[in-house]
Protein backbone atom coordinates (compact mmCIF):
# COMPACT_ATOMS: atom_id res chain seq x y z
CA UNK A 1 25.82 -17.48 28.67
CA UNK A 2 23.59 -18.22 25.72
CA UNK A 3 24.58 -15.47 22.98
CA UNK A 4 22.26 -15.13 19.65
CA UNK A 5 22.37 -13.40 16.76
CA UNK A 6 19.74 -10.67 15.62
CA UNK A 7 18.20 -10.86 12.27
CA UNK A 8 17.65 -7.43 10.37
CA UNK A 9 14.98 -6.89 7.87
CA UNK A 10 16.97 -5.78 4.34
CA UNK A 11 13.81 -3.27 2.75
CA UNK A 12 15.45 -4.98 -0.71
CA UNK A 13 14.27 -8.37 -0.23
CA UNK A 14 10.71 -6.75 -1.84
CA UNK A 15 12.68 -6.98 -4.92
CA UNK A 16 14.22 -9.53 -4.78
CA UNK A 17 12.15 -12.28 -7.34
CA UNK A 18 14.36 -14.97 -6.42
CA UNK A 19 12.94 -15.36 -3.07
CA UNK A 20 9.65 -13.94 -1.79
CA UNK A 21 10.44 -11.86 1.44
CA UNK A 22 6.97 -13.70 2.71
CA UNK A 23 7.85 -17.64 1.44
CA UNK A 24 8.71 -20.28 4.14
CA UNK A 25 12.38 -20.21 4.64
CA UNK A 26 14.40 -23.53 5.57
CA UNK A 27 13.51 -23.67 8.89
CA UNK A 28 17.28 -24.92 9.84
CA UNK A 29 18.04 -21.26 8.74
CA UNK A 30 15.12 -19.63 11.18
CA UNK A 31 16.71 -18.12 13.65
CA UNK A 32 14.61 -19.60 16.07
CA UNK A 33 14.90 -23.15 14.97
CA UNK A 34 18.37 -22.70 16.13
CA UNK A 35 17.76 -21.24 19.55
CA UNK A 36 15.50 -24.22 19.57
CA UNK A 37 18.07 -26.31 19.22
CA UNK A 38 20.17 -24.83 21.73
CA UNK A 39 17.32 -24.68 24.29
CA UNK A 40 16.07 -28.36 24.47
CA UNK A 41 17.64 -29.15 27.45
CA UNK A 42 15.73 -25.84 29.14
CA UNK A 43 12.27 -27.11 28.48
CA UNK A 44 9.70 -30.06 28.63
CA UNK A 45 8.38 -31.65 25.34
CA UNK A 46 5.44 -29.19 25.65
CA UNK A 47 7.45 -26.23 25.53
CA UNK A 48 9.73 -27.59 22.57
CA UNK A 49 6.25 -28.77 20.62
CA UNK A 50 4.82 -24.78 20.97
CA UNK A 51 7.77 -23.32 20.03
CA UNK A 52 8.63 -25.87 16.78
CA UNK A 53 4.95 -25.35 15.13
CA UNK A 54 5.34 -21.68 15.69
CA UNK A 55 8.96 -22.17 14.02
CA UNK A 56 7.16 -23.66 11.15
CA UNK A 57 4.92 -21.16 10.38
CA UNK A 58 6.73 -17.59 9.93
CA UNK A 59 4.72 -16.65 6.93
CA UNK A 60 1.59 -16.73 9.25
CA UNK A 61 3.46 -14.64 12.16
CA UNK A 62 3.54 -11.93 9.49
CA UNK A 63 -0.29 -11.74 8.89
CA UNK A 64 -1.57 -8.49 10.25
CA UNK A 65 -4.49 -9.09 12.65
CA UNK A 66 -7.72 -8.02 10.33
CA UNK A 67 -9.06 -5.97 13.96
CA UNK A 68 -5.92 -3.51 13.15
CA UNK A 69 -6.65 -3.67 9.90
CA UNK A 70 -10.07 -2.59 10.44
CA UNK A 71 -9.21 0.05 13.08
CA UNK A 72 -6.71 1.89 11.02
CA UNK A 73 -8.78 1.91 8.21
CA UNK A 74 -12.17 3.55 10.67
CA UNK A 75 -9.83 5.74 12.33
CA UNK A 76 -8.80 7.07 8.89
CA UNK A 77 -12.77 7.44 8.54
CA UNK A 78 -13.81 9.77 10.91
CA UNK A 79 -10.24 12.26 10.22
CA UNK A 80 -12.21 12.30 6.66
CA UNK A 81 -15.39 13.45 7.80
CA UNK A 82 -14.06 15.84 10.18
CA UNK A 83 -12.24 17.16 7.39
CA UNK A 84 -15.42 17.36 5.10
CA UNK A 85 -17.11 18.95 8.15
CA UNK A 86 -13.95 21.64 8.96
CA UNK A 87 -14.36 22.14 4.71
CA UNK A 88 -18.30 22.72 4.79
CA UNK A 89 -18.38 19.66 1.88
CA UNK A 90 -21.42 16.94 2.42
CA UNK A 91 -22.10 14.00 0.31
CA UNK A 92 -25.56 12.64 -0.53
CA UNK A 93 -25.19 8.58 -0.25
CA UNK A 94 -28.97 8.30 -2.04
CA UNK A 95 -27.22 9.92 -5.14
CA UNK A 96 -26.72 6.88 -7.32
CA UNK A 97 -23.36 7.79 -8.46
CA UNK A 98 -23.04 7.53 -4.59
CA UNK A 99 -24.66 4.82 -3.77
CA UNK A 100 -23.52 2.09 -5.94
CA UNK A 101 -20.35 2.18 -4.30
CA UNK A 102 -22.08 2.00 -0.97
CA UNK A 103 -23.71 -1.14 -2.57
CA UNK A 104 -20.39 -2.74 -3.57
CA UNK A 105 -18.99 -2.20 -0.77
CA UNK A 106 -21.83 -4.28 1.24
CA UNK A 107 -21.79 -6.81 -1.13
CA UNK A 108 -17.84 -7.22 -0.94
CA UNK A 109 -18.47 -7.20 2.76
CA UNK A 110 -21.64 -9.77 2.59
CA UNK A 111 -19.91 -11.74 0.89
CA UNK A 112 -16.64 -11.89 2.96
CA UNK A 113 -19.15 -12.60 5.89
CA UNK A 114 -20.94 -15.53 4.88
CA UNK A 115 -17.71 -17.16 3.56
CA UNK A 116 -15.50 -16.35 6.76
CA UNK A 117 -15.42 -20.06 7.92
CA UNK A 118 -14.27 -21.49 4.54
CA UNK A 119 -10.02 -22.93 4.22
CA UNK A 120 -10.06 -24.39 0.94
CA UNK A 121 -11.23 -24.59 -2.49
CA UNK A 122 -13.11 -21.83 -4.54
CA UNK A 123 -14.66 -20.40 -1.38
CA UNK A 124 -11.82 -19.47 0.27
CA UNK A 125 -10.47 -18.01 -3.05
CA UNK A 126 -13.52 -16.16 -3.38
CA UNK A 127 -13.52 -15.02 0.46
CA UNK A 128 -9.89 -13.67 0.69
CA UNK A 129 -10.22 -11.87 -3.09
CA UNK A 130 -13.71 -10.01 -1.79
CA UNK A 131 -11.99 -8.96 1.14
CA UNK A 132 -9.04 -7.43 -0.48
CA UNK A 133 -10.82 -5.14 -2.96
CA UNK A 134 -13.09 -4.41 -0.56
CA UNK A 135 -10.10 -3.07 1.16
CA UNK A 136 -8.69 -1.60 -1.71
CA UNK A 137 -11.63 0.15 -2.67
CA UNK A 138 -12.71 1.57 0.05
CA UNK A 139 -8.95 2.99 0.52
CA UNK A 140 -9.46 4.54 -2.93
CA UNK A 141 -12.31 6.09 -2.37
CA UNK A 142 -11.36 7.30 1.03
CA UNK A 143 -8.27 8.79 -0.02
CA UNK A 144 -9.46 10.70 -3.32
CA UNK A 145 -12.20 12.24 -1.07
CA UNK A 146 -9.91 13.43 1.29
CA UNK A 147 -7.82 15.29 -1.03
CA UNK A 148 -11.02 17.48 -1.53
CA UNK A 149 -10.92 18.38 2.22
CA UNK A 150 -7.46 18.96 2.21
CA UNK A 151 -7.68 21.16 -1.03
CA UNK A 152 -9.66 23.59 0.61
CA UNK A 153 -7.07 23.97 3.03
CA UNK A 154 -4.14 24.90 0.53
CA UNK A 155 -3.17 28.18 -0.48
CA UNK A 156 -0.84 29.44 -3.40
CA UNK A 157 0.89 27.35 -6.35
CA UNK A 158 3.97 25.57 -6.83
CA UNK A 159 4.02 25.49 -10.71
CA UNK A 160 6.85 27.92 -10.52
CA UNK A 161 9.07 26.03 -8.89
CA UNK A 162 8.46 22.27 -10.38
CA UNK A 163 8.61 23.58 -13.69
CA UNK A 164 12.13 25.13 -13.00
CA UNK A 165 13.11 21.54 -11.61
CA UNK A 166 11.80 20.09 -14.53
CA UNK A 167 14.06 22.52 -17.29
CA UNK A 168 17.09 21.89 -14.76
CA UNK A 169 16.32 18.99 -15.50
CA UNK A 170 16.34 19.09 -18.85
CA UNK A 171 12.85 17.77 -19.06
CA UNK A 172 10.61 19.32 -21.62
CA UNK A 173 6.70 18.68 -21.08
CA UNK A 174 5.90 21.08 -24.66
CA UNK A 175 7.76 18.70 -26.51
CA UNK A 176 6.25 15.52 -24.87
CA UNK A 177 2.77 16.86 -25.39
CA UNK A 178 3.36 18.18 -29.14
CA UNK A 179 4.65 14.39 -29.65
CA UNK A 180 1.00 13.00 -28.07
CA UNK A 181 -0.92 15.94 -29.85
CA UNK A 182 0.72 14.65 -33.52
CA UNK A 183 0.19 11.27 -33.35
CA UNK A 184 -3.64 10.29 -32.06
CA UNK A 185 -2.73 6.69 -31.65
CA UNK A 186 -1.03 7.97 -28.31
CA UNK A 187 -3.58 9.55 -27.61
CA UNK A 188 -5.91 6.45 -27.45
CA UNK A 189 -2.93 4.55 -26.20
CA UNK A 190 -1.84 6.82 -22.86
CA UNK A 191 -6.02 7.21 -21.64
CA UNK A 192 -5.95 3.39 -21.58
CA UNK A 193 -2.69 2.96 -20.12
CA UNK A 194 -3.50 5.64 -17.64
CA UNK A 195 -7.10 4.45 -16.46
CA UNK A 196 -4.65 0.64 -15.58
CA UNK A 197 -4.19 1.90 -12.22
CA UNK A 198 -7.71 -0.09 -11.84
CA UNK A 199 -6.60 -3.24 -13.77
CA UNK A 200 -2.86 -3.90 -11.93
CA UNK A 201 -4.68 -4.09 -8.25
CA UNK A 202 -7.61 -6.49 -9.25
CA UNK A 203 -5.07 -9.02 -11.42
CA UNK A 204 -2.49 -8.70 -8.19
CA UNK A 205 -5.26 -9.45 -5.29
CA UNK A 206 -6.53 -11.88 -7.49
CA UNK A 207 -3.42 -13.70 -7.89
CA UNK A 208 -2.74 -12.93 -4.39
CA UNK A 209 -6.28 -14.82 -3.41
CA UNK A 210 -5.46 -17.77 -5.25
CA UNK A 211 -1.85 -18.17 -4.25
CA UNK A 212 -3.03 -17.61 -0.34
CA UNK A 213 -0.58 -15.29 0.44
CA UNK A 214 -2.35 -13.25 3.02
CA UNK A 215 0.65 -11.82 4.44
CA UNK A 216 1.86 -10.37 1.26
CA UNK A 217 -1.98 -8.89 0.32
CA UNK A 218 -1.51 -7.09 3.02
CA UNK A 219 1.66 -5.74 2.98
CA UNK A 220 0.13 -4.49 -0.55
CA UNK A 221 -3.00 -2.84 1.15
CA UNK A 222 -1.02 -1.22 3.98
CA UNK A 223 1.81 0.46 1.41
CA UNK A 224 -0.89 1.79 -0.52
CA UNK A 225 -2.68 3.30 2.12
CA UNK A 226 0.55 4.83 3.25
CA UNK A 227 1.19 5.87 -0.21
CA UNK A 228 -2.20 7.95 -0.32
CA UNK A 229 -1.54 9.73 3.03
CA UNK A 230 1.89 10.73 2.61
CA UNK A 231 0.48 11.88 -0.90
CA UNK A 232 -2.28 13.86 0.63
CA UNK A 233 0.89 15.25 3.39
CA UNK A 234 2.89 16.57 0.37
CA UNK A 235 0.13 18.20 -1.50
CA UNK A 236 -1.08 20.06 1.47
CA UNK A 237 2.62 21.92 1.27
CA UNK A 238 2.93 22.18 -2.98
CA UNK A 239 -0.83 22.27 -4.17
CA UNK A 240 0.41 22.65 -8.16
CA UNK A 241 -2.12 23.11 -11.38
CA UNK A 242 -0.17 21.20 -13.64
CA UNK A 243 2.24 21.84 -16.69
CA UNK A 244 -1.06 22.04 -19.33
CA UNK A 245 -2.62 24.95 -17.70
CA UNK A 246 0.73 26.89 -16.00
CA UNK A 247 3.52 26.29 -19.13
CA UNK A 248 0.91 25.39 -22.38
CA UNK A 249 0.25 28.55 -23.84
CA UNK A 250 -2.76 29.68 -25.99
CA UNK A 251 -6.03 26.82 -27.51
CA UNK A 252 -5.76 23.46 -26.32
CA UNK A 253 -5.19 20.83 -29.11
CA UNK A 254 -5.64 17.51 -27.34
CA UNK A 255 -7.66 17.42 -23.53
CA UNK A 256 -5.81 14.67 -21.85
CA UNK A 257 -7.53 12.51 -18.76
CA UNK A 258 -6.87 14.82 -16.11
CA UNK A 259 -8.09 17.96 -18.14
CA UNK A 260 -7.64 20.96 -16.20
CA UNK A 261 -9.25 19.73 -13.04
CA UNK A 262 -6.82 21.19 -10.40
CA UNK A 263 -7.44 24.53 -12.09
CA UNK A 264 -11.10 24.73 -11.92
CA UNK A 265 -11.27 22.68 -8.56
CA UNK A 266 -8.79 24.19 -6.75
CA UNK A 267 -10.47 27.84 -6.95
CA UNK A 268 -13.56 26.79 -5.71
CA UNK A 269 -12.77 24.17 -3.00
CA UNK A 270 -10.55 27.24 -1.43
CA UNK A 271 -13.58 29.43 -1.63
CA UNK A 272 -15.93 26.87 -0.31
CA UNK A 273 -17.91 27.05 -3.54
CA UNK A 274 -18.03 23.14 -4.47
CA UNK A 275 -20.92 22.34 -1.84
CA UNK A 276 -20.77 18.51 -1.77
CA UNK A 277 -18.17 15.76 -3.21
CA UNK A 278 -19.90 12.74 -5.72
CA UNK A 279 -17.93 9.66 -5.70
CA UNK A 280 -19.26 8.87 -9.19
CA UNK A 281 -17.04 12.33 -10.33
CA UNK A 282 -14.11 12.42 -8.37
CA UNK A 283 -11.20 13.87 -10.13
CA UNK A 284 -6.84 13.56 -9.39
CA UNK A 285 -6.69 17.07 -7.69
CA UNK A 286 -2.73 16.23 -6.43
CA UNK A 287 -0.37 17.06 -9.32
CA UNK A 288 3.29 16.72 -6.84
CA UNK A 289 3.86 13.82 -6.27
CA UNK A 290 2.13 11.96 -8.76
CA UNK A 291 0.41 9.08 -6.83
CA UNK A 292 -0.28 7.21 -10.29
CA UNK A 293 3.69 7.08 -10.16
CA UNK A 294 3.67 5.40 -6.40
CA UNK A 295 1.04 3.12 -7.09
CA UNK A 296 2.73 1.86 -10.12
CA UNK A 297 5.92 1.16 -8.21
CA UNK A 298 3.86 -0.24 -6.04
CA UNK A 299 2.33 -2.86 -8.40
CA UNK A 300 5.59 -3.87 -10.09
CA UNK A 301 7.49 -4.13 -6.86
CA UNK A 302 4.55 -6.76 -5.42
CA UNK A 303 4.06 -8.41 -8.78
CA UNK A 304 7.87 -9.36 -9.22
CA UNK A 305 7.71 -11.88 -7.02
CA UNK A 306 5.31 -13.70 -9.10
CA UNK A 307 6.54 -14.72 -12.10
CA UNK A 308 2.94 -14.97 -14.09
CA UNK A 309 2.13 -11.89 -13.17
CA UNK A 310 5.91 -10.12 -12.98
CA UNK A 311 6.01 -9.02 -16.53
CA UNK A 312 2.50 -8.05 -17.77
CA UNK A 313 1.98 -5.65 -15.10
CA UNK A 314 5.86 -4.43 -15.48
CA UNK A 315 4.37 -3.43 -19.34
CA UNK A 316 0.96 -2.24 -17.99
CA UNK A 317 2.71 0.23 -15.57
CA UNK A 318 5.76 1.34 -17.55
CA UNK A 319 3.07 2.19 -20.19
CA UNK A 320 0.94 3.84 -17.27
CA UNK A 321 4.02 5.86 -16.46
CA UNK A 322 5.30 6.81 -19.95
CA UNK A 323 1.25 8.05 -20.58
CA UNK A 324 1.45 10.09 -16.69
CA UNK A 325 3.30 13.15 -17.90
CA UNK A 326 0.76 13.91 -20.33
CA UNK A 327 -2.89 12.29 -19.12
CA UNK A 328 -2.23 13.48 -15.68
CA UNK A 329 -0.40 16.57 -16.49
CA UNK A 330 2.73 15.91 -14.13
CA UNK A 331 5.74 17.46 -13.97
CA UNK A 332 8.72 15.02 -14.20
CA UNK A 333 9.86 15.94 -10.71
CA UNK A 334 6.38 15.00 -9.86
CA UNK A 335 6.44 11.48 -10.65
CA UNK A 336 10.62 11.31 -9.52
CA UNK A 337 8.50 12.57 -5.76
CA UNK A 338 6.15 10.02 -6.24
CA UNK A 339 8.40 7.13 -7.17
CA UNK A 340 10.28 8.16 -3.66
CA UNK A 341 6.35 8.12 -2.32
CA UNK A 342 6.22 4.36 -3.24
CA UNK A 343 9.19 3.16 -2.19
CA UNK A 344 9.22 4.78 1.40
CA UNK A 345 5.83 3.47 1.87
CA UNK A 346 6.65 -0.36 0.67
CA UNK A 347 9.92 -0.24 2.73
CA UNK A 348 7.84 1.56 6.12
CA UNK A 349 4.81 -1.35 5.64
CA UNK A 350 7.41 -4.37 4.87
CA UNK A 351 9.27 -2.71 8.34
CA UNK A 352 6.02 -2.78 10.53
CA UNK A 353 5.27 -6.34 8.63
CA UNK A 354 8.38 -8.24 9.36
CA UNK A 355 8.82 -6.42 13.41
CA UNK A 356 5.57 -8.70 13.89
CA UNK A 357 6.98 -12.59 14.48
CA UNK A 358 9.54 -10.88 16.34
CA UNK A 359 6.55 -9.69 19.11
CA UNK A 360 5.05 -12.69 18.54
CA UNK A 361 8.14 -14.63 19.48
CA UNK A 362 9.02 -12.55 22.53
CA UNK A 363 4.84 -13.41 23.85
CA UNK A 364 5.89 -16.80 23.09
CA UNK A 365 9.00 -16.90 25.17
CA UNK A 366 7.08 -15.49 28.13
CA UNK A 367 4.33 -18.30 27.88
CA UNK A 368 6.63 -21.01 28.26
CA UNK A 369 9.28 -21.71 30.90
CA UNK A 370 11.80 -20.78 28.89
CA UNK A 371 11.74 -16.78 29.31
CA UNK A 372 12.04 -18.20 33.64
CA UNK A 373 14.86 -20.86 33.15
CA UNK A 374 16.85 -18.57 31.16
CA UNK A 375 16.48 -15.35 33.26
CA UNK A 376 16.43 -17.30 36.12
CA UNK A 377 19.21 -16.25 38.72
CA UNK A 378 20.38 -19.64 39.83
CA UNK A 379 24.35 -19.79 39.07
CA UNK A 380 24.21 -23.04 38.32
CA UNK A 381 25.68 -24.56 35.03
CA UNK A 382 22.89 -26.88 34.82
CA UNK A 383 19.25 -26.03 34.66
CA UNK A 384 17.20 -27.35 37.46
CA UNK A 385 15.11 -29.42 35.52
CA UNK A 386 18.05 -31.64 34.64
CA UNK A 387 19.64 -31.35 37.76
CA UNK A 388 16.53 -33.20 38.69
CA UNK A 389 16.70 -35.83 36.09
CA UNK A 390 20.13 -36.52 36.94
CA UNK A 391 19.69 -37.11 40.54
């Protein structure tokens, strides 16, 4: 009786900068290099040939098919615009605040198109990095639309609560703010950090494009996608507007990024007063969790693993997330929510990623005689086809 061993997926390996979780490992460590090894004598020479160049390839048996990709990503469509529809909101795509992200998004795609055949050089670089912000935009702008939808459907404010988290605590917003409001060097300093949840994605696909780690890009695009609908989840149960307009008493000194968007917003998408949604004026409507907090654990956890880009984007987003508290009005225990946000989603995607060579290897099995000779109920110690060769 042939007994293996079953390799679990540690959700820490994304960490771990030592060894990507996606890099080729030794294949005299895969596990099924050494099933291989055990199962030569239970197979012809085509068998052994299929399963050794699958052995030597695990980085590509984690590559997501693009057709999933694609399907998630126009299923996630249409529960949009039935939630536009159920929230009477339209959108005019000949508005030009509209359309030029129509445009860029048919350009990415144009682009990806006419390239799709290239392996090497620039043109593949330029092929896989259109793709992915393609991807990554249109998952932005898909999920920031949809928490106008889902505002609509929210009643009541959790201020109350998350600011009594926050003085348990011992967390007080006032005092962060006065510090930004004294000193206008922050306050030149936090709007730039905050508007770098643009810059980390564009430097990581791009590195991703010219390193060729597909598998990993994805992993990337799938976490943040989760990230955004388990955002959008949460704020449907804790709509908040923020700690400047629920504990900042009396004129406003400084206006930081986010303003007081959920305020005004949230009124009016609840009454069905807004009408129709630009993408050229979208504004953060989610104060718990903070999703500028998940995407920046996000970034660093994907960029650690590189070590050119490991440590600039570790000080773009720790400055992104010292500048949240105040340019996107969170509540500590907001971005604590959406640090938990991140992580769950990385861990959930790198789950889903690394189950996929172990389908593949099962549809592999059944193609070749193996999967037969080994659940074959012949008692013998020998398999037939050396019982042949033998005589």
């Amino acid at each position: 009786m042939i007994r293996t061993r079953v390799a679990h997926w540690n959700p820490l390996e994304i960490f771990k900068g030592t060894q990507p979780p996606f890099a080729r490992a030794d294949p005299s460590q895969h596990l099924l290099h050494r099933c291989f090894l055990r199962w030569i004598p239970l197979m012809d020479m085509s068998d052994a040939r299929a399963i050794h160049h699958f052995d030597q390839q695990p980085s590509r048996s984690r590559i997501v098919p693009t057709s999933w990709i694609l399907g998630l990503l126009a299923g996630s469509l249409l529960i949009v615009i039935a939630m536009m529809g159920w929230a009477d909101l339209g959108m005019d795509f000949l508005k030009a605040s509209n359309a030029k992200y129509l445009l860029a998004l048919m350009l990415l795609a144009a682009i990806r198109y006419v390239l799709r055949h290239q392996s090497s050089g620039w043109q593949r670089v330029a092929r896989d990095f259109c793709e992915y912000v393609g991807l990554f935009l249109f998952i932005s702008l898909l999920g920031a639309t949809a928490t106008y939808p889902a505002a609509a459907a929210t009643s009541g404010f959790a201020d109350a609560a998350l600011a009594r988290i926050d003085a348990m605590l011992g967390f007080d917003w006032i005092r962060w703010y006065m510090l930004v409001v004294d000193n206008p060097w922050l306050q030149t300093a936090g709007s730039l950090a905050y508007a770098n949840i643009y810059m980390s994605p564009v430097l990581l696909l791009g590195g991703l494009a010219l390193s060729g780690e597909r598998a990993r890009a994805q992993l990337f695009l799938v976490s943040f996608w989760l990230a955004a609908l388990i955002t959008m989840l949460l704020f449907l149960a804790m709509p908040a507007v923020g700690p400047l307009a629920y504990v900042w008493q009396g004129p406003i000194p400084y206006m930081p990024t986010s303003a007081l968007y959920q305020a005004e917003l949230l009124p009016l998408l609840r009454d069905n007063m807004l009408g129709a949604v630009d993408l050229g004026a979208l504004q953060g409507l989610v104060c718990a969790p903070s999703f500028h907090t998940a995407a920046a654990v996000i970034y660093i956890a994907m960029a650690w693993q590189c070590r050119y880009l490991r440590w600039p984007l570790l000080v773009i987003n720790g400055a992104m997330l010292l500048s949240t508290p105040v340019e996107g009005t969170h509540y500590l225990v907001d971005m604590i929510g959406g640090a938990m946000v991140g992580l769950f989603a990385l861990c959930t995607a790198g789950a889903i990623q690394y189950s996929l060579p172990k389908l593949r290897q099962t549809q592999r099995w059944r193609e070749t005689r193996i999967w037969q000779n080994l659940t074959s109920s012949s008692s013998a110690a020998v398999p037939p086809a050396v019982q042949s060769r033998d005589g």
